[in-house]
N, C-alpha and C. Protein backbone atom coordinates (compact mmCIF):
# COMPACT_ATOMS: atom_id res chain seq x y z
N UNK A 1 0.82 -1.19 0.00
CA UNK A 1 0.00 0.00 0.00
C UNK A 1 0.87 1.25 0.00
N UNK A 2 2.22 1.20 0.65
CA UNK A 2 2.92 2.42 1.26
C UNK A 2 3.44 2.43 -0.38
N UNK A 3 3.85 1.19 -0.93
CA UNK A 3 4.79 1.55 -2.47
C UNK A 3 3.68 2.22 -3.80
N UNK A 4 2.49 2.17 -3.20
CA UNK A 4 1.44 2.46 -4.26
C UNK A 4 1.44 3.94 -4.21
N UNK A 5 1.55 4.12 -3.03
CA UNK A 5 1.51 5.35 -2.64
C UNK A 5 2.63 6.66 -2.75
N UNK A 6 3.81 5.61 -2.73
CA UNK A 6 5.06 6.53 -3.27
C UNK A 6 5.44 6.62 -5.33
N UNK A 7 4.99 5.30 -5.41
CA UNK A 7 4.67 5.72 -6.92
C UNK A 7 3.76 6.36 -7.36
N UNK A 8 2.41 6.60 -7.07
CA UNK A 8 1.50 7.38 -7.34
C UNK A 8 1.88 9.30 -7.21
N UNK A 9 2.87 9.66 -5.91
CA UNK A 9 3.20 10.64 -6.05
C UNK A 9 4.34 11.31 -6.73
N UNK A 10 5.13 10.11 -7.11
CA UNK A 10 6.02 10.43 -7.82
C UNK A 10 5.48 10.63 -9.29
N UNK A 11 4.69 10.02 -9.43
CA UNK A 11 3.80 10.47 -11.29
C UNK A 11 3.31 11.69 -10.97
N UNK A 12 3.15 11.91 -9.91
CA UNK A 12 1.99 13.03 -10.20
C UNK A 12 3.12 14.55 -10.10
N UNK A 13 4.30 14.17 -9.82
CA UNK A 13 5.31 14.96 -9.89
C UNK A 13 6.11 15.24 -11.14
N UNK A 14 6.07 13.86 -11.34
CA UNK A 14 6.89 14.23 -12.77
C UNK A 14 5.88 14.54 -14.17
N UNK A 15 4.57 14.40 -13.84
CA UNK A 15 3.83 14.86 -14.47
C UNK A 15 3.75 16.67 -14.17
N UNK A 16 3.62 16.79 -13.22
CA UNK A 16 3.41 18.38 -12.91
C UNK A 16 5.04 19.07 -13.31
N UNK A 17 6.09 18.33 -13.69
CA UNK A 17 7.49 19.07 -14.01
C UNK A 17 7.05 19.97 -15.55
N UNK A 18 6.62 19.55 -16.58
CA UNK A 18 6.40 20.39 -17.50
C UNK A 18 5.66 21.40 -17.24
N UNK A 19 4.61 21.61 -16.63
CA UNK A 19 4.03 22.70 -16.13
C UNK A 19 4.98 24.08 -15.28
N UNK A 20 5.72 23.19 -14.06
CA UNK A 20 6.27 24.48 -13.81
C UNK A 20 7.95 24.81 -14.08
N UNK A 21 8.37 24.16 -14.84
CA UNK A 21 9.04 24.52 -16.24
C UNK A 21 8.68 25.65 -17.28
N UNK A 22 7.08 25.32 -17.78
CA UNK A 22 6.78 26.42 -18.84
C UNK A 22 7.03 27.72 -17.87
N UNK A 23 6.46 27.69 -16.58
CA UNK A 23 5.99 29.06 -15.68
C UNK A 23 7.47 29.23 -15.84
N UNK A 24 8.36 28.83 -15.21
CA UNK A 24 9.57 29.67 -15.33
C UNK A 24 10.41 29.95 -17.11
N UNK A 25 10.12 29.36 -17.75
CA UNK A 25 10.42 29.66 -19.29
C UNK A 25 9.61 30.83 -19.56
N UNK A 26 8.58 31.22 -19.23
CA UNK A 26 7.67 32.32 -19.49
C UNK A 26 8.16 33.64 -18.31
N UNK A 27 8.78 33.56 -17.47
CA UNK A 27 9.32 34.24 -16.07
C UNK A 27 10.30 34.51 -16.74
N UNK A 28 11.45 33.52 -17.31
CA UNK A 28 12.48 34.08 -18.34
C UNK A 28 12.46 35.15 -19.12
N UNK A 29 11.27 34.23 -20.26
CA UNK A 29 10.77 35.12 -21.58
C UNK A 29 10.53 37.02 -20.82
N UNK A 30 9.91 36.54 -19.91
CA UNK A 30 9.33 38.19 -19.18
C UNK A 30 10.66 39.14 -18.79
N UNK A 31 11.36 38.31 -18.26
CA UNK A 31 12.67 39.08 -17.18
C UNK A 31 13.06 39.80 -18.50
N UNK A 32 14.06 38.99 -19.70
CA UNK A 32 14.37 39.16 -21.14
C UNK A 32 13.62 40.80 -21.61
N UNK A 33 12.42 40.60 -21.76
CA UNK A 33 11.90 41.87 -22.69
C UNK A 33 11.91 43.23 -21.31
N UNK A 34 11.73 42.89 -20.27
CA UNK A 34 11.93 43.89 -19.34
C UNK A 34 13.11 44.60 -19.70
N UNK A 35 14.14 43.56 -19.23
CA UNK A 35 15.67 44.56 -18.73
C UNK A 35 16.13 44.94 -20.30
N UNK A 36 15.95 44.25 -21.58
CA UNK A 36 15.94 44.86 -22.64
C UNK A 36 16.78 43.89 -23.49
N UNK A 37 16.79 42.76 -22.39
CA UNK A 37 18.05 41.49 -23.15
C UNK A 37 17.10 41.00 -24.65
N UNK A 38 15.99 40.95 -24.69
CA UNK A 38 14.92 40.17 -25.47
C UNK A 38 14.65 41.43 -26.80
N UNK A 39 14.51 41.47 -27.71
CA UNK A 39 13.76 42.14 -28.74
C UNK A 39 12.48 41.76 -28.28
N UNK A 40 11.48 42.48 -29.14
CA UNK A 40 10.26 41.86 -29.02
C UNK A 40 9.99 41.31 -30.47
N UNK A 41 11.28 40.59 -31.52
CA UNK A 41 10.93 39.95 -32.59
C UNK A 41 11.05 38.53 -31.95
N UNK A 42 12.71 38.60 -30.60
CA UNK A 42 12.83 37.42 -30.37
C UNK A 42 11.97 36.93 -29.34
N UNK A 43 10.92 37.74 -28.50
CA UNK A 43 10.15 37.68 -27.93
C UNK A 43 9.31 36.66 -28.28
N UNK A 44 8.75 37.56 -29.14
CA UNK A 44 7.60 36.94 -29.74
C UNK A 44 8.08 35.47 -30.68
N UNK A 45 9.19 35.00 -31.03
CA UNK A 45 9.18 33.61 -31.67
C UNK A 45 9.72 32.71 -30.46
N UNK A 46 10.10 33.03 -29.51
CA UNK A 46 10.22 32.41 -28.54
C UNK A 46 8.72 32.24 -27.54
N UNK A 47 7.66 33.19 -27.51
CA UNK A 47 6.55 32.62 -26.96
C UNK A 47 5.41 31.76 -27.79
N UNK A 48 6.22 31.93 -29.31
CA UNK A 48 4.87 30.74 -30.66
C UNK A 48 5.81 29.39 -30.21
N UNK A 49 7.20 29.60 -29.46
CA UNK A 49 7.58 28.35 -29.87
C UNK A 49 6.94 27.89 -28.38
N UNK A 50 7.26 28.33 -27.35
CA UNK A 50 6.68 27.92 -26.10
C UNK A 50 4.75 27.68 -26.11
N UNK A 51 4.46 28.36 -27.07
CA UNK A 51 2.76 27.93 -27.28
C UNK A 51 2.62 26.82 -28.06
N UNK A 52 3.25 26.55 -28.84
CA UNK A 52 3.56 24.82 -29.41
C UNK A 52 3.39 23.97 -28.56
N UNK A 53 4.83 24.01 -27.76
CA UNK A 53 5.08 22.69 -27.29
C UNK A 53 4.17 22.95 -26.18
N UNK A 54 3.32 23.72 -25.83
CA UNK A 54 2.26 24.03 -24.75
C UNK A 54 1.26 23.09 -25.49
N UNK A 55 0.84 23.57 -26.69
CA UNK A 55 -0.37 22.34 -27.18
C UNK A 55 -0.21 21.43 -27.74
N UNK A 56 1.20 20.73 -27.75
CA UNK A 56 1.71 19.11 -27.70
C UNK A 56 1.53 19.01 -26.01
N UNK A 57 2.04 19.60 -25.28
CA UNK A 57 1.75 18.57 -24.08
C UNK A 57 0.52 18.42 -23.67
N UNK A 58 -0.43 19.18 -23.76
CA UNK A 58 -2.31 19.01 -23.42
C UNK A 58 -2.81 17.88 -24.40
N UNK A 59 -1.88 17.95 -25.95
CA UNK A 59 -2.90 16.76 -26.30
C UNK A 59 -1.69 15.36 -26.09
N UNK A 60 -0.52 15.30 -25.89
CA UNK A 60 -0.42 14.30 -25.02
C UNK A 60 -1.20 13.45 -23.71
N UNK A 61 -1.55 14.51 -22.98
CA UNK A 61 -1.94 14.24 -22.13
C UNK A 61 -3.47 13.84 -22.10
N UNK A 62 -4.22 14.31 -23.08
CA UNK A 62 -5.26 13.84 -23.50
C UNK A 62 -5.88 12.77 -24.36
N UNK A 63 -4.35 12.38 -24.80
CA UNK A 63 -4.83 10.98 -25.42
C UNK A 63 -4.58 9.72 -24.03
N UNK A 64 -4.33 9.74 -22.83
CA UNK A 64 -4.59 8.95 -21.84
C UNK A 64 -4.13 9.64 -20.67
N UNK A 65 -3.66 8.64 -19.76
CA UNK A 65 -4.02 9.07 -18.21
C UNK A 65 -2.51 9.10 -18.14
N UNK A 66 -2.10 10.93 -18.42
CA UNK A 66 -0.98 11.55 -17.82
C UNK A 66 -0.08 11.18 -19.23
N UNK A 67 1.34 11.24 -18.55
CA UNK A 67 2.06 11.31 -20.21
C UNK A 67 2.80 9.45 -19.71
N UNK A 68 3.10 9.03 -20.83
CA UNK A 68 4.37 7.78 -21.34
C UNK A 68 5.28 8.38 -20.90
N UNK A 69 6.71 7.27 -20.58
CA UNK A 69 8.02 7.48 -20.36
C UNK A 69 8.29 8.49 -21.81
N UNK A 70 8.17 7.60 -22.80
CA UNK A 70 8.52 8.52 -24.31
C UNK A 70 7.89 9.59 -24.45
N UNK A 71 6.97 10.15 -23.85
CA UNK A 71 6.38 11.10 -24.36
C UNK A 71 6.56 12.47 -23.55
N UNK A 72 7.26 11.52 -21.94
CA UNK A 72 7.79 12.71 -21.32
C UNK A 72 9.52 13.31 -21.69
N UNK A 73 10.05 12.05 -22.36
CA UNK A 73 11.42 12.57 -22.63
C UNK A 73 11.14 13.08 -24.25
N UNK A 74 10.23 12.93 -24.71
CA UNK A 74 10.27 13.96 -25.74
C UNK A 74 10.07 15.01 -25.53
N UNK A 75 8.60 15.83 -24.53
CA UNK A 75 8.78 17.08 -23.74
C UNK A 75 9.98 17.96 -23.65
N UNK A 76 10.30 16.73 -22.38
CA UNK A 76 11.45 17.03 -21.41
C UNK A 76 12.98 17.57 -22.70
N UNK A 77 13.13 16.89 -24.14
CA UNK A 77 14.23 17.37 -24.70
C UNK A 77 13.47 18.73 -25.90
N UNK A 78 12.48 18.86 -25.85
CA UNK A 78 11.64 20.20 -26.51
C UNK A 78 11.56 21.33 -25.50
N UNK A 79 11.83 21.01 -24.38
CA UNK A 79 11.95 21.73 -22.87
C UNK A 79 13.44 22.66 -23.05
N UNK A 80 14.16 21.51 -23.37
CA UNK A 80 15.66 21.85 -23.21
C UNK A 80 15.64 22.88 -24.02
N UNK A 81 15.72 22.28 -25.32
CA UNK A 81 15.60 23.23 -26.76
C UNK A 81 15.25 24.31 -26.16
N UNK A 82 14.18 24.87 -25.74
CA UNK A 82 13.38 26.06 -25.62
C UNK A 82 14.29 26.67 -24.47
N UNK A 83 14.68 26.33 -23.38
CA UNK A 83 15.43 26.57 -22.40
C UNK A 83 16.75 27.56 -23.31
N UNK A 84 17.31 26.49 -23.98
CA UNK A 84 19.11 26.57 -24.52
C UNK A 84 18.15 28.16 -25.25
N UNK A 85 17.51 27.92 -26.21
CA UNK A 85 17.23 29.35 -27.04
C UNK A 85 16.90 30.42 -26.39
N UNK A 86 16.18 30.24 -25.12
CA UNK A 86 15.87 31.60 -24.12
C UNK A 86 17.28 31.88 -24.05
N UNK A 87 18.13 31.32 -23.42
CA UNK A 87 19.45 31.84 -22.88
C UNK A 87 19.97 32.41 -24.71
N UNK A 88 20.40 31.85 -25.08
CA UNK A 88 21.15 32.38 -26.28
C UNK A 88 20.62 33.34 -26.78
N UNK A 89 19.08 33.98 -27.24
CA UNK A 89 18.67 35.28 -27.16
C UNK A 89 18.60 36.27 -26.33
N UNK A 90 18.81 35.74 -25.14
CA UNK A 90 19.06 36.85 -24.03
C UNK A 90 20.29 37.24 -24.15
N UNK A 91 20.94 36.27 -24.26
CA UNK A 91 22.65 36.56 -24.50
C UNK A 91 23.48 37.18 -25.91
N UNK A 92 22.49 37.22 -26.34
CA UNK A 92 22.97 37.78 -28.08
C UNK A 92 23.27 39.23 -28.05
N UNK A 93 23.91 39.54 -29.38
CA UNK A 93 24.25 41.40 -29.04
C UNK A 93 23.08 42.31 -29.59
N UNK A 94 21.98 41.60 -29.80
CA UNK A 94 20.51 42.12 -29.87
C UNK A 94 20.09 42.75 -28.91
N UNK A 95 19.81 43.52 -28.62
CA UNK A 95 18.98 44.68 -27.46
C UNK A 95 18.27 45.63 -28.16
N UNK A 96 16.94 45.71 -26.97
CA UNK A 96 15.90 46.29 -27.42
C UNK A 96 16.65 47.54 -27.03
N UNK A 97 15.94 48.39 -28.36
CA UNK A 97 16.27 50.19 -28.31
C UNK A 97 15.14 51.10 -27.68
């Protein structure tokens, strides 16, 4: 009963990791266009790309109960991607005027 119970919360964790992942990729995206690191060209293709993989993971998750091992390490490396490109546009010699 106790192991049902520690696997059950551990799904429900690693299920909830893409969620607050996006919140801080979007906390990024925000910090970025504030301090002036972000254009708002790279802004904006960095939040169509984060609205993508936003409506791959809902209909993942809607074709059954929560995501597959494969379907979370596909996320999880579309995660990265999006991660690595926030930093490298923040870091570019692009600044908003």
């Amino acid at each position: 009963m106790i192991l049902i119970s520690v696997l059950a919360c551990g799904t429900m964790l690693a299920a909830d990791r893409p969620a607050k992942r996006q919140v801080k990729q979007q906390a990024r995206i925000n910090e970025g266009v504030k301090s002036g690191e972000l254009t708002k060209r790279e802004a904006t293709k960095l939040q169509v790309e984060k609205a993508k993989l936003h409506k791959e993971i809902k209909q993942d998750r809607k074709d059954g109960p929560g995501l597959t091992p494969a379907e979370r390490a596909k996320i999880e490396a579309k995660q990265d991607k999006l991660s690595r490109d926030i930093a490298r546009e923040k870091h570019d010699a692009q600044t908003r005027k």
